[in-house]
N, C-alpha and C. Protein backbone atom coordinates (compact mmCIF):
# COMPACT_ATOMS: atom_id res chain seq x y z
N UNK A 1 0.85 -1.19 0.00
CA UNK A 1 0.00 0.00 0.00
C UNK A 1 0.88 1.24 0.00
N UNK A 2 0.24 2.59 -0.18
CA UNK A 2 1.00 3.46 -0.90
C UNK A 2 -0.23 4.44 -0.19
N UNK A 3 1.03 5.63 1.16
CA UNK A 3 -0.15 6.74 1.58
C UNK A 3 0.69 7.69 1.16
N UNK A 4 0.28 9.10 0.49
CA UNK A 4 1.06 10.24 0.77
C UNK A 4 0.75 11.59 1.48
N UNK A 5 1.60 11.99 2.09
CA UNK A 5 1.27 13.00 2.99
C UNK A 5 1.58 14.45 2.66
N UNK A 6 2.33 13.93 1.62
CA UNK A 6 2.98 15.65 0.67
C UNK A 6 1.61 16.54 0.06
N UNK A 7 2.47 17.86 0.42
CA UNK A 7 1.07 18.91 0.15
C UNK A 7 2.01 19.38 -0.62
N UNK A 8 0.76 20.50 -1.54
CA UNK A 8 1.90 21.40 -2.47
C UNK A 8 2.50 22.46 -1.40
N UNK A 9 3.37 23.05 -1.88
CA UNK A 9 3.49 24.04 -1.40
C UNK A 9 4.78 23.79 -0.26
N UNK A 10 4.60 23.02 -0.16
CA UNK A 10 5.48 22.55 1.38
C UNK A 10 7.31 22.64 1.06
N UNK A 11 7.73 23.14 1.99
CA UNK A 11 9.12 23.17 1.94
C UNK A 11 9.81 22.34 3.09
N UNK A 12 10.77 22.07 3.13
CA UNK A 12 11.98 21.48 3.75
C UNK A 12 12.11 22.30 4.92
N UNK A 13 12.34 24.04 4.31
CA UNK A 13 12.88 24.52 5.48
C UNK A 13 12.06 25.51 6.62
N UNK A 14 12.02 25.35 7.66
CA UNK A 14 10.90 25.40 9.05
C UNK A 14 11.72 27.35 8.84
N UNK A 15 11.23 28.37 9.40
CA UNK A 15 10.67 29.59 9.50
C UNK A 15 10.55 29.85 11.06
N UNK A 16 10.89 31.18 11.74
CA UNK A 16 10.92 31.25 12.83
C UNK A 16 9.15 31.31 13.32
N UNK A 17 8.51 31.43 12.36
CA UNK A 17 6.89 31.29 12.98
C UNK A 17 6.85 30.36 12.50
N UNK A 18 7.26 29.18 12.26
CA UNK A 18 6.98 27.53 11.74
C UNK A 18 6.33 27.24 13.25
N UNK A 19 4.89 26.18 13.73
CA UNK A 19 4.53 25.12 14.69
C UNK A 19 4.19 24.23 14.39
N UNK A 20 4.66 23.67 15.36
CA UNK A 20 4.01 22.43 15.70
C UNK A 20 2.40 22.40 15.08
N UNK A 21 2.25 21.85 13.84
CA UNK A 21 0.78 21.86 13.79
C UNK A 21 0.25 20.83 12.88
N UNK A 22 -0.12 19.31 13.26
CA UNK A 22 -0.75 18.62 12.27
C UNK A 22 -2.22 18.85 11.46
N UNK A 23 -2.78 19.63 12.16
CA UNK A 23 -4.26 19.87 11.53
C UNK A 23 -4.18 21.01 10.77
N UNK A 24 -3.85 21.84 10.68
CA UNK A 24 -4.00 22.96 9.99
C UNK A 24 -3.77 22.44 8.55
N UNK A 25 -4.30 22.99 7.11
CA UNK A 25 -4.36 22.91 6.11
C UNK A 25 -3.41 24.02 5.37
N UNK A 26 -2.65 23.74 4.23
CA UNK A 26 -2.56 24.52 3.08
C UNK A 26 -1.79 24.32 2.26
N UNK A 27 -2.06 24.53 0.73
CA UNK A 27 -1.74 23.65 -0.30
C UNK A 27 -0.40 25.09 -0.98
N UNK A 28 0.04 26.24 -0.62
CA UNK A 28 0.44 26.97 -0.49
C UNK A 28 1.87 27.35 0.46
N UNK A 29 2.30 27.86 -0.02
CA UNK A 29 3.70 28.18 0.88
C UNK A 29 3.11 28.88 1.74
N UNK A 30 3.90 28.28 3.07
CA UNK A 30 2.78 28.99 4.31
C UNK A 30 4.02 27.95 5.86
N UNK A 31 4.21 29.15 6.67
CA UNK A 31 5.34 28.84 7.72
C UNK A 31 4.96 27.13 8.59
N UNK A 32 3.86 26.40 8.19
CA UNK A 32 3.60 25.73 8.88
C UNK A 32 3.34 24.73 7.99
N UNK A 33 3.75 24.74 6.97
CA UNK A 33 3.50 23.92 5.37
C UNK A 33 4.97 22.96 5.45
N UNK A 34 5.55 22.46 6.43
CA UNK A 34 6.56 21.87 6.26
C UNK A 34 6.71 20.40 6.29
N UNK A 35 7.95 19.68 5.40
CA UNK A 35 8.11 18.37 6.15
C UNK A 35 8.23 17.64 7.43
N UNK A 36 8.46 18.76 8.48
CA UNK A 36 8.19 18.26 9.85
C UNK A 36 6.72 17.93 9.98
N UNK A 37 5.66 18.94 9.76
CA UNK A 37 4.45 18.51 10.09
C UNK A 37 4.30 17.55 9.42
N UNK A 38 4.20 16.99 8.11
CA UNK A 38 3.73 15.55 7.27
C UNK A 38 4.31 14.53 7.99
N UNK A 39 5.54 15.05 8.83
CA UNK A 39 6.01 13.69 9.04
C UNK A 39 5.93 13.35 10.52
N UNK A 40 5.04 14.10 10.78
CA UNK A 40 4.40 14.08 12.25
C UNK A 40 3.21 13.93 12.30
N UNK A 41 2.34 13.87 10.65
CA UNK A 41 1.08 13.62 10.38
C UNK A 41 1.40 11.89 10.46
N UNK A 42 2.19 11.84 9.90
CA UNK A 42 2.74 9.90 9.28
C UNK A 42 2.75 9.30 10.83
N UNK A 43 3.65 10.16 11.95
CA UNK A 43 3.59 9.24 13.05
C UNK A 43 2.61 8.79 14.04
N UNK A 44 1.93 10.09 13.85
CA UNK A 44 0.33 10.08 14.76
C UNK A 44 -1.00 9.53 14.08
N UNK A 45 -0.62 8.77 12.37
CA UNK A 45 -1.57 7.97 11.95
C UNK A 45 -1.15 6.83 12.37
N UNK A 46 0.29 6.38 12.06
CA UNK A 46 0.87 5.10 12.32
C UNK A 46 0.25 4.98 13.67
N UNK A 47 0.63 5.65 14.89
CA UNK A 47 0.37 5.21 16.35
C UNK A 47 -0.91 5.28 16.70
N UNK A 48 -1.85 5.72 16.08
CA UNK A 48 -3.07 5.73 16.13
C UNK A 48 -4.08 4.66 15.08
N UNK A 49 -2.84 3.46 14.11
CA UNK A 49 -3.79 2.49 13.72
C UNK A 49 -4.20 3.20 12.59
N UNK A 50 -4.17 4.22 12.11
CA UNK A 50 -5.26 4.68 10.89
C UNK A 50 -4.29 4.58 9.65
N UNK A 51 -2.94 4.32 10.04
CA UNK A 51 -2.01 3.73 8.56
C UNK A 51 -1.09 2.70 8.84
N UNK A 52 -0.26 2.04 8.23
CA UNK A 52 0.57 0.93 8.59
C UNK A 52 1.44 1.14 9.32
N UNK A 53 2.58 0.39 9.55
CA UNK A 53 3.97 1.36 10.30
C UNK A 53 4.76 0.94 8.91
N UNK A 54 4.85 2.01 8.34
CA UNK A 54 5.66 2.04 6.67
C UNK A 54 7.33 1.29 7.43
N UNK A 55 7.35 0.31 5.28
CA UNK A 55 8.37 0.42 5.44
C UNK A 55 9.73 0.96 4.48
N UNK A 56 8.87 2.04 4.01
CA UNK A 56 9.61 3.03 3.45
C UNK A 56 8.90 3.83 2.96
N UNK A 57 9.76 5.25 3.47
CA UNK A 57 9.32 6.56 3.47
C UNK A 57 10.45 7.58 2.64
N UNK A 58 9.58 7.57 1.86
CA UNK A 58 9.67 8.39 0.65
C UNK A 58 9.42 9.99 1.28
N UNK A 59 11.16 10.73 1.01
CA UNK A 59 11.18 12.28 1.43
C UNK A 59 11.66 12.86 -0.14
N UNK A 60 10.26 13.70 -0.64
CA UNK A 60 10.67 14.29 -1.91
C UNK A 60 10.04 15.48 -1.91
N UNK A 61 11.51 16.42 -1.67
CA UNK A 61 11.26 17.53 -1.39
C UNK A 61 12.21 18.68 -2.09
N UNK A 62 12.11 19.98 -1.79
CA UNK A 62 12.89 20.76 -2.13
C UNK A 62 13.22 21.73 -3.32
N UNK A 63 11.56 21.39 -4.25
CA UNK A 63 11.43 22.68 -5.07
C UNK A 63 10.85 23.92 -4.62
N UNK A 64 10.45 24.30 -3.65
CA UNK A 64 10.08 25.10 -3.09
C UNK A 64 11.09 26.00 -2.44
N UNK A 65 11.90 25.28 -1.60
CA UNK A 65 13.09 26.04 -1.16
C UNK A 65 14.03 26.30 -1.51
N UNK A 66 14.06 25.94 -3.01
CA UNK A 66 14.83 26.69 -4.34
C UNK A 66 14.03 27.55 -5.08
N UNK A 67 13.09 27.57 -5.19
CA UNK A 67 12.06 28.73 -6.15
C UNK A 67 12.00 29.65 -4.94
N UNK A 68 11.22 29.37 -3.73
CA UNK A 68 11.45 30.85 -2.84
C UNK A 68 11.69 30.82 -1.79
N UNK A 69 13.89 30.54 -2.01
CA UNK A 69 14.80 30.54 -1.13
C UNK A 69 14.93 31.94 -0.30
N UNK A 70 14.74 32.76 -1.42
CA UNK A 70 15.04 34.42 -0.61
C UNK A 70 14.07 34.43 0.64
N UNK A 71 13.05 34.00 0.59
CA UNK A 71 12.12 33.76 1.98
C UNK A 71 12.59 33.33 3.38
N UNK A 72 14.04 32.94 3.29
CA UNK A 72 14.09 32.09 3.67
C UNK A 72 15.89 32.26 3.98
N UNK A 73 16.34 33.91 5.02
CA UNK A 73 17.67 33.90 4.83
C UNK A 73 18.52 33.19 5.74
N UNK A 74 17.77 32.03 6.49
CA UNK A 74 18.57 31.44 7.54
C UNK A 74 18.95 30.17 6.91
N UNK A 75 18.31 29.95 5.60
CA UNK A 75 18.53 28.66 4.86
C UNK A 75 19.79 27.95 4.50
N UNK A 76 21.03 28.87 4.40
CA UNK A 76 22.15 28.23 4.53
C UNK A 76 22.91 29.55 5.25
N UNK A 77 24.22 28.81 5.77
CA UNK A 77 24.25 27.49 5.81
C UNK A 77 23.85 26.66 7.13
N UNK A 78 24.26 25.31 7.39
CA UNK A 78 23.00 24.85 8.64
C UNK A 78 24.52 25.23 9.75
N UNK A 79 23.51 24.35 10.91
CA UNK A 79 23.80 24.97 12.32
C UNK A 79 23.72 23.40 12.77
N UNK A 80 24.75 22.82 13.93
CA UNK A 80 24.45 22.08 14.63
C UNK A 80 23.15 21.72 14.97
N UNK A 81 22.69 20.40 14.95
CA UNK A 81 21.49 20.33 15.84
C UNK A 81 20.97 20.11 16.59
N UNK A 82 19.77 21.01 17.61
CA UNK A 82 20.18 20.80 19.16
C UNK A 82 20.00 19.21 19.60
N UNK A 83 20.44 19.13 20.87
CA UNK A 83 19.64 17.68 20.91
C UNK A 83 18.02 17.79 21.50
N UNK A 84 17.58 16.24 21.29
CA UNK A 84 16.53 15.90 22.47
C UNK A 84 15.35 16.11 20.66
N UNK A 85 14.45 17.22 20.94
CA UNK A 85 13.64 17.38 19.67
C UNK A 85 12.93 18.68 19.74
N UNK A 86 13.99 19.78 19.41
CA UNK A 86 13.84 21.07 19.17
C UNK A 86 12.43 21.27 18.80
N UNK A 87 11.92 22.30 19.28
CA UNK A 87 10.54 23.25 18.24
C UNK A 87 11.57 23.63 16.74
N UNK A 88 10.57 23.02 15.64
CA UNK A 88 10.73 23.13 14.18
C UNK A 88 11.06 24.63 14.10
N UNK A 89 10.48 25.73 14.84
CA UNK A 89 11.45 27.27 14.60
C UNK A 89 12.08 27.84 15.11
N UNK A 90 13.33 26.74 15.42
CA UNK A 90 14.14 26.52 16.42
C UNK A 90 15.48 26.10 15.45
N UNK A 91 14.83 25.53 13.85
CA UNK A 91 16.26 25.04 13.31
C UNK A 91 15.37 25.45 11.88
N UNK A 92 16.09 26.75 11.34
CA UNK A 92 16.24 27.55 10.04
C UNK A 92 16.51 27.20 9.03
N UNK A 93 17.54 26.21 9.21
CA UNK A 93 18.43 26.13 8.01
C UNK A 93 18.05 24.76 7.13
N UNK A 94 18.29 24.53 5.63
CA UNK A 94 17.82 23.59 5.28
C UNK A 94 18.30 22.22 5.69
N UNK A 95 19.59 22.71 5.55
CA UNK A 95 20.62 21.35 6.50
C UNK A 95 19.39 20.67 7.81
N UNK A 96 19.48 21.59 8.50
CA UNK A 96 18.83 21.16 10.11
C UNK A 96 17.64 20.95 10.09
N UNK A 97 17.03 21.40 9.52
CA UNK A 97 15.34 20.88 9.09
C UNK A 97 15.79 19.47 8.14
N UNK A 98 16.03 18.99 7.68
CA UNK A 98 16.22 17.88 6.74
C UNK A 98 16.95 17.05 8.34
N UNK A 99 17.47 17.08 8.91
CA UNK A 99 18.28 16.49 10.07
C UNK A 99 17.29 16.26 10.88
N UNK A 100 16.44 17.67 11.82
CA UNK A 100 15.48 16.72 12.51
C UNK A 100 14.26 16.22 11.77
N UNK A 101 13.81 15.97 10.47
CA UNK A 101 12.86 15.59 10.09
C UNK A 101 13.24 13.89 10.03
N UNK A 102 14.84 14.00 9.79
CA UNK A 102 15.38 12.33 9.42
C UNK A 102 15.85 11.44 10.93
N UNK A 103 15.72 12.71 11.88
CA UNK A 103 16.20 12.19 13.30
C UNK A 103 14.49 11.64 13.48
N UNK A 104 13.82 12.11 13.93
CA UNK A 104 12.36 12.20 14.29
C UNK A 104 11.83 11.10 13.93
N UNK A 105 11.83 10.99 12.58
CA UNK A 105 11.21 9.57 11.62
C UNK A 105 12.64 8.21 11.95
N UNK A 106 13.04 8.51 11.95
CA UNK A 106 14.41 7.14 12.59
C UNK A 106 14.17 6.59 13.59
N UNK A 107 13.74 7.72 15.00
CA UNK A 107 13.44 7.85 16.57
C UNK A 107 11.89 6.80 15.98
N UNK A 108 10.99 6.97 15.51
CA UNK A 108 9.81 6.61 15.37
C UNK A 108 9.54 5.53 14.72
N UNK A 109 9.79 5.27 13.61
CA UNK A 109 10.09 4.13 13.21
C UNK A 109 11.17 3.31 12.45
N UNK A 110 12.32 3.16 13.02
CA UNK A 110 13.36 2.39 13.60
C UNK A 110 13.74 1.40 12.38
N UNK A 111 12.23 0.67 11.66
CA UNK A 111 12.85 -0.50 10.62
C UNK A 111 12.57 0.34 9.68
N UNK A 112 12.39 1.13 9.10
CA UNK A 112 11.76 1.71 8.02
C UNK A 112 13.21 2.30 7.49
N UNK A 113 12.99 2.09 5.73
CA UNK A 113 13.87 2.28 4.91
C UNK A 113 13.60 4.14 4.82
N UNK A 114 14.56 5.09 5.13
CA UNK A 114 14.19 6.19 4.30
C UNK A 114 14.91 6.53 3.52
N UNK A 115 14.28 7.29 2.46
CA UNK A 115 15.30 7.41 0.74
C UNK A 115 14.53 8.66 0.54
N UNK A 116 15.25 9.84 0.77
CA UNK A 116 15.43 10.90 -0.34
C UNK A 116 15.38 11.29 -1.48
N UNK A 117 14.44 12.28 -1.82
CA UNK A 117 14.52 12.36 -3.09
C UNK A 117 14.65 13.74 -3.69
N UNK A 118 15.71 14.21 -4.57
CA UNK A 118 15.88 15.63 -4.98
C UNK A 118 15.07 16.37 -5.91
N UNK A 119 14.94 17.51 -5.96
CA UNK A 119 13.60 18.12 -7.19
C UNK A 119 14.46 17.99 -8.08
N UNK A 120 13.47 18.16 -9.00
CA UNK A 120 13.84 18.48 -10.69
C UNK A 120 13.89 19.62 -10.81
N UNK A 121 14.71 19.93 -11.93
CA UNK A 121 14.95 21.47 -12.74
C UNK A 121 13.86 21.98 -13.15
N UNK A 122 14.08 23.29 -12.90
CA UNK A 122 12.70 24.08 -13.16
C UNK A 122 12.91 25.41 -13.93
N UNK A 123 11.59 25.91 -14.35
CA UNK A 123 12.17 27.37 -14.84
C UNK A 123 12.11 28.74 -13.99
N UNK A 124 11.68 28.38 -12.87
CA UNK A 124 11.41 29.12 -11.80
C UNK A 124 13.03 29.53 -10.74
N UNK A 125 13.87 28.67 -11.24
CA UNK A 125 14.79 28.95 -10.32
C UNK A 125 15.98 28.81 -11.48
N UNK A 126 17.48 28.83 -10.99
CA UNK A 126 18.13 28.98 -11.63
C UNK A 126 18.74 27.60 -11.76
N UNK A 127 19.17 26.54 -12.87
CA UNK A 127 19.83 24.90 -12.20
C UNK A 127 21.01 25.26 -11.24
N UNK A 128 22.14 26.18 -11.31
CA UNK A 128 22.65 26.31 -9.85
C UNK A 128 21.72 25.87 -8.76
N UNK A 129 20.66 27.23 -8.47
CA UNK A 129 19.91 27.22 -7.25
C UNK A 129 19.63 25.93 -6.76
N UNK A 130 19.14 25.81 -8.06
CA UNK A 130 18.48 24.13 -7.75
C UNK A 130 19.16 22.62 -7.21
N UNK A 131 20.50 23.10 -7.93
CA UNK A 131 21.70 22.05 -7.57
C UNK A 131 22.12 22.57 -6.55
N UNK A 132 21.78 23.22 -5.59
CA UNK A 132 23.09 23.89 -4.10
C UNK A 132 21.68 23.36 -3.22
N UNK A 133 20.56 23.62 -3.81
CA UNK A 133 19.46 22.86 -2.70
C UNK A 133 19.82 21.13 -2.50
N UNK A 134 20.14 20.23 -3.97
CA UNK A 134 20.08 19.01 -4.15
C UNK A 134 21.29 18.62 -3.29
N UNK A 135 22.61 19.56 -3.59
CA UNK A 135 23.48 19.06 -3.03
C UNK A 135 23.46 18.78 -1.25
N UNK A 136 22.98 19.76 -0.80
CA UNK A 136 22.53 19.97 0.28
C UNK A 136 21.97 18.68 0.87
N UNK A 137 20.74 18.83 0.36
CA UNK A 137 19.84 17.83 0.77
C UNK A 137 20.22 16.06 0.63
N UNK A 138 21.30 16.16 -0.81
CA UNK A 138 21.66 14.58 -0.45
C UNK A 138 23.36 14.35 0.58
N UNK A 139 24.02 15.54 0.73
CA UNK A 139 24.72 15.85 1.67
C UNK A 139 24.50 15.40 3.04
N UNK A 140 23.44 15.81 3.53
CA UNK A 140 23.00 15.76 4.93
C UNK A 140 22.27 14.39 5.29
N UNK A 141 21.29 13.59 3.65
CA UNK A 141 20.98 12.71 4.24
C UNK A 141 22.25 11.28 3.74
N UNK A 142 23.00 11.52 2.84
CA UNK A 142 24.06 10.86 2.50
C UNK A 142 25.11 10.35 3.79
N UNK A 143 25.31 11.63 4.41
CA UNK A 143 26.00 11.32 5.77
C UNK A 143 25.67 11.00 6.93
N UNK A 144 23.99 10.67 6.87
CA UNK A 144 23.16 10.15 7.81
C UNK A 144 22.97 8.63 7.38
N UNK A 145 23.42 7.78 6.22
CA UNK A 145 23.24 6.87 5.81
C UNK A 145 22.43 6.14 4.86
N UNK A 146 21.78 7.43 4.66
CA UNK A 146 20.06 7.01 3.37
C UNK A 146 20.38 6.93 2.26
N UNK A 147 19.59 6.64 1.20
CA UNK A 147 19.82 6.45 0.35
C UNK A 147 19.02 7.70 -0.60
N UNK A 148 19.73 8.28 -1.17
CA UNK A 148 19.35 9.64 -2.35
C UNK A 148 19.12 9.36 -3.38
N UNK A 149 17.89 9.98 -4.04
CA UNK A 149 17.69 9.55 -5.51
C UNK A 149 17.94 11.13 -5.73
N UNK A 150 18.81 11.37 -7.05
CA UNK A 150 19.12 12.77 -7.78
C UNK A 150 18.47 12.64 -9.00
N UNK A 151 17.39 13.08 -8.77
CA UNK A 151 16.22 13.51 -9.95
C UNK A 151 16.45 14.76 -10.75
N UNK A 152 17.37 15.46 -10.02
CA UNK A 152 18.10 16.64 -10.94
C UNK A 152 19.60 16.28 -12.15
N UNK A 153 19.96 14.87 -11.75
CA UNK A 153 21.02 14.41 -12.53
C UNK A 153 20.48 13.69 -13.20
N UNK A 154 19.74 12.75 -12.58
CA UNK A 154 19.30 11.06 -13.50
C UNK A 154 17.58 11.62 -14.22
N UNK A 155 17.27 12.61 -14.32
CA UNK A 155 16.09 12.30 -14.97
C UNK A 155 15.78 13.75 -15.57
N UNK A 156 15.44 13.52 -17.12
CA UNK A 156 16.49 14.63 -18.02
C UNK A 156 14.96 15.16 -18.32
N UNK A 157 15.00 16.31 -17.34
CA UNK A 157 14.05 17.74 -17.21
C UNK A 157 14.75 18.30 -17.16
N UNK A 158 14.93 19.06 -18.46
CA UNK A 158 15.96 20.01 -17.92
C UNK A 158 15.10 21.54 -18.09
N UNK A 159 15.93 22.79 -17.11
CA UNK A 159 15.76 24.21 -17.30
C UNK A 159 15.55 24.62 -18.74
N UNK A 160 16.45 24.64 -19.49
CA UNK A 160 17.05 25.24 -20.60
C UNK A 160 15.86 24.60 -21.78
N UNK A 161 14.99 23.34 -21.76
CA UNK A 161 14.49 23.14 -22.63
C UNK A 161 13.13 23.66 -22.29
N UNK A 162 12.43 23.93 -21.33
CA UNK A 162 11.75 24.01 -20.55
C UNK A 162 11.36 25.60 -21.00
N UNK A 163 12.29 26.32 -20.29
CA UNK A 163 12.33 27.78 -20.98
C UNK A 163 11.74 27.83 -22.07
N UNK A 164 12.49 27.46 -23.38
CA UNK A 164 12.14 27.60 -24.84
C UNK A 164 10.84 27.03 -24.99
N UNK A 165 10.73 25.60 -24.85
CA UNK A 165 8.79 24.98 -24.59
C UNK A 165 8.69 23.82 -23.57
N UNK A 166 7.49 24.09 -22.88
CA UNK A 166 6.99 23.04 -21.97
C UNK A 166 7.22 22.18 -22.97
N UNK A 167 7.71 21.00 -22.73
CA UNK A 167 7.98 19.71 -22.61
C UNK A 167 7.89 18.43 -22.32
N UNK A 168 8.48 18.43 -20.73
CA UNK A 168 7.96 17.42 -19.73
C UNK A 168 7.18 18.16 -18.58
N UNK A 169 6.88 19.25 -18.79
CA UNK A 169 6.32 19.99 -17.74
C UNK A 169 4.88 20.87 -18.54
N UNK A 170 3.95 21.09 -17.40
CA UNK A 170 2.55 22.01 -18.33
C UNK A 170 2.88 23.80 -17.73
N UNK A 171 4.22 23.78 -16.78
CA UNK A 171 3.85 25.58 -16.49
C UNK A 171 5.60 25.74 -16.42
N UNK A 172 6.40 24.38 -16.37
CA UNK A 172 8.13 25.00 -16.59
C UNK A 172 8.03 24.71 -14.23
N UNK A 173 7.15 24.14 -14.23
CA UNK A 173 7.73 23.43 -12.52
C UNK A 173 7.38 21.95 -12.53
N UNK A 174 5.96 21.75 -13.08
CA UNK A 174 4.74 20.58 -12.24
C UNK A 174 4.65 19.74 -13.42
N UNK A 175 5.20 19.06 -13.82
CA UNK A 175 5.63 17.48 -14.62
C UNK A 175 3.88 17.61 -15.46
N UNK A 176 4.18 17.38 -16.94
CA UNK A 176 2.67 16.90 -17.80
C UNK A 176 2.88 15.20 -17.36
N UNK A 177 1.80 14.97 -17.99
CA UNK A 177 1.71 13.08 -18.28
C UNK A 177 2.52 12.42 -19.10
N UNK A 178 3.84 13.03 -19.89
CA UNK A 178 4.83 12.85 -20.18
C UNK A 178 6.09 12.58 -19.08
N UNK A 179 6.08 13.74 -18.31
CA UNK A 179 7.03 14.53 -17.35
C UNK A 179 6.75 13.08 -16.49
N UNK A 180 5.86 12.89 -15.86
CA UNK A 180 5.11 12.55 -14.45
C UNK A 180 5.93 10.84 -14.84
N UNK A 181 5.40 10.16 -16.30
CA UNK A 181 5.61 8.76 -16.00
C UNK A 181 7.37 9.11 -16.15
N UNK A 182 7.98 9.45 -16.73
CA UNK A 182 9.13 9.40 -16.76
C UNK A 182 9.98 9.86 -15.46
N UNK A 183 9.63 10.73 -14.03
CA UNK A 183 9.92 10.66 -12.81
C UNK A 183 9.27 9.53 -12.31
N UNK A 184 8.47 9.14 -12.39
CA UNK A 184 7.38 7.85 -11.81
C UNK A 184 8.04 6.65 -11.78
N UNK A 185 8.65 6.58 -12.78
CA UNK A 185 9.27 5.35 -13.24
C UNK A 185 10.75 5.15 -12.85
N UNK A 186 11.26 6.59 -12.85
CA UNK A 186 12.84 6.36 -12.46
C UNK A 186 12.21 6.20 -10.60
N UNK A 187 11.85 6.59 -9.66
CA UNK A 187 11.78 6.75 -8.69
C UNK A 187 11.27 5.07 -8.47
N UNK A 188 10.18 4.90 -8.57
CA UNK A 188 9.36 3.30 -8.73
C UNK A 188 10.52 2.08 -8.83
N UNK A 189 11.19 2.73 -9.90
CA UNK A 189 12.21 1.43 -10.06
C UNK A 189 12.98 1.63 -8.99
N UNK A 190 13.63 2.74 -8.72
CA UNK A 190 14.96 2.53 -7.54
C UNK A 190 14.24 1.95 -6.28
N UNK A 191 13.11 2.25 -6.13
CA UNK A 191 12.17 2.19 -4.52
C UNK A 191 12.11 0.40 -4.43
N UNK A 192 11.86 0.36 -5.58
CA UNK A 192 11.47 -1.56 -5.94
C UNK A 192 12.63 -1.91 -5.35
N UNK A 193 13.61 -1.78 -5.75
CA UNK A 193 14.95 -2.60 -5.96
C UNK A 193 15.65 -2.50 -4.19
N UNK A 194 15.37 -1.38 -3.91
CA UNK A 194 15.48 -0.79 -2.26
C UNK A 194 14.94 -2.06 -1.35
N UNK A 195 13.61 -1.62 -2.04
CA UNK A 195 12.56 -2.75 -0.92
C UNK A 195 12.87 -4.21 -1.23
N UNK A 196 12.82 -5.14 -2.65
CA UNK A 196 13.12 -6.16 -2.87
C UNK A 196 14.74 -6.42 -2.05
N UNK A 197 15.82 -5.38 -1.95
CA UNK A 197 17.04 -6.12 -1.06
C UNK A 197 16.81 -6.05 0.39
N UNK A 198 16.05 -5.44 0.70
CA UNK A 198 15.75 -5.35 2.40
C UNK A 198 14.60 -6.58 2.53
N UNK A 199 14.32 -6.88 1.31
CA UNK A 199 13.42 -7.91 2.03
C UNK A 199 14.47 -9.45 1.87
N UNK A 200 15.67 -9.56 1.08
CA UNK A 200 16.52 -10.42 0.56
C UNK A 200 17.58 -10.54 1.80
N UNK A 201 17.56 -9.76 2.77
CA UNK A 201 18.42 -9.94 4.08
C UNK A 201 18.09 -10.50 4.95
């Protein structure tokens, strides 16, 4: 089975008015639109019976906090992170938000495979921008031990064609039915192959 908890809009990196807030709604960039809350939505369904206890959790994130990084000047570079389990507007930076979102979900559920996943190129940002977010993000969970899928290297959306004409994309961000099976499929396959060796041990 297959739940997802990703909203649009949502970024990686937590905001000094970021809370604690699983109920609140919004499909919009908005200080409380983060991967901490989804992934605090995931633990309080799991412990409450209303979803499985996954065994792999899919983190695909980080076009947002490359399209509207300027929002956002505590975003690099990161900061130690405190211990124990900080308030989310408590850690700014993308580094440290990606850290306690991967501490939190580890602390919680323990067998679960997590694998990273980087945005695609867009026309909204610059492919630098976009690559200093990716690097980042498979940086921090690379040296935490996970496994990274680079959807900005291995899966050919690119900026530059994008610009001139939608393509694999219908606005130059959000994948057409072209775009979609061709991420679908690179991601699907690596996830298979993930789960088929963890189940081969």
């Amino acid at each position: 089975s297959l739940k997802v908890y990703a909203r649009s809009g949502a970024t990686w990196t937590n905001s000094p008015s970021t809370r604690i807030d699983t109920r609140s709604y919004s499909d919009v960039l908005h200080p409380d639109n983060v991967l901490y809350n989804q992934a605090l939505r995931l633990r309080e369904d799991a412990e409450a019976g209303r979803t499985p206890v996954p065994d792999v959790i899919v983190l695909y994130a980080g076009a947002n906090d490359a399209w509207f990084g300027g929002r956002f000047p505590e975003m690099f570079p990161g900061k130690p992170l405190p211990d124990g389990e900080p308030e989310p507007s408590q850690v700014r930076s993308l580094a440290g938000s990606i850290r306690l979102v991967a501490r939190m979900l580890a602390r919680s559920f323990p067998e679960a495979r997590l694998v990273f996943v980087t945005p695609a190129e867009m026309t909204k940002t610059s492919a630098a921008n976009l690559t200093r977010v990716a690097d980042t993000i498979d940086s921090v969970a690379s040296a935490l031990g996970y496994t990274v899928l680079r959807v900005d290297r291995d899966v050919d959306i690119r900026r530059d064609t994008e610009m001139k004409k939608f393509t694999l994309t219908s606005d130059g961000v959000h994948t057409n039915p072209a775009g979609a099976r061709l991420l679908g499929e690179y991601i699907a396959g690596k996830i298979i192959k993930i789960y088929c060796n963890s189940l081969q041990r």
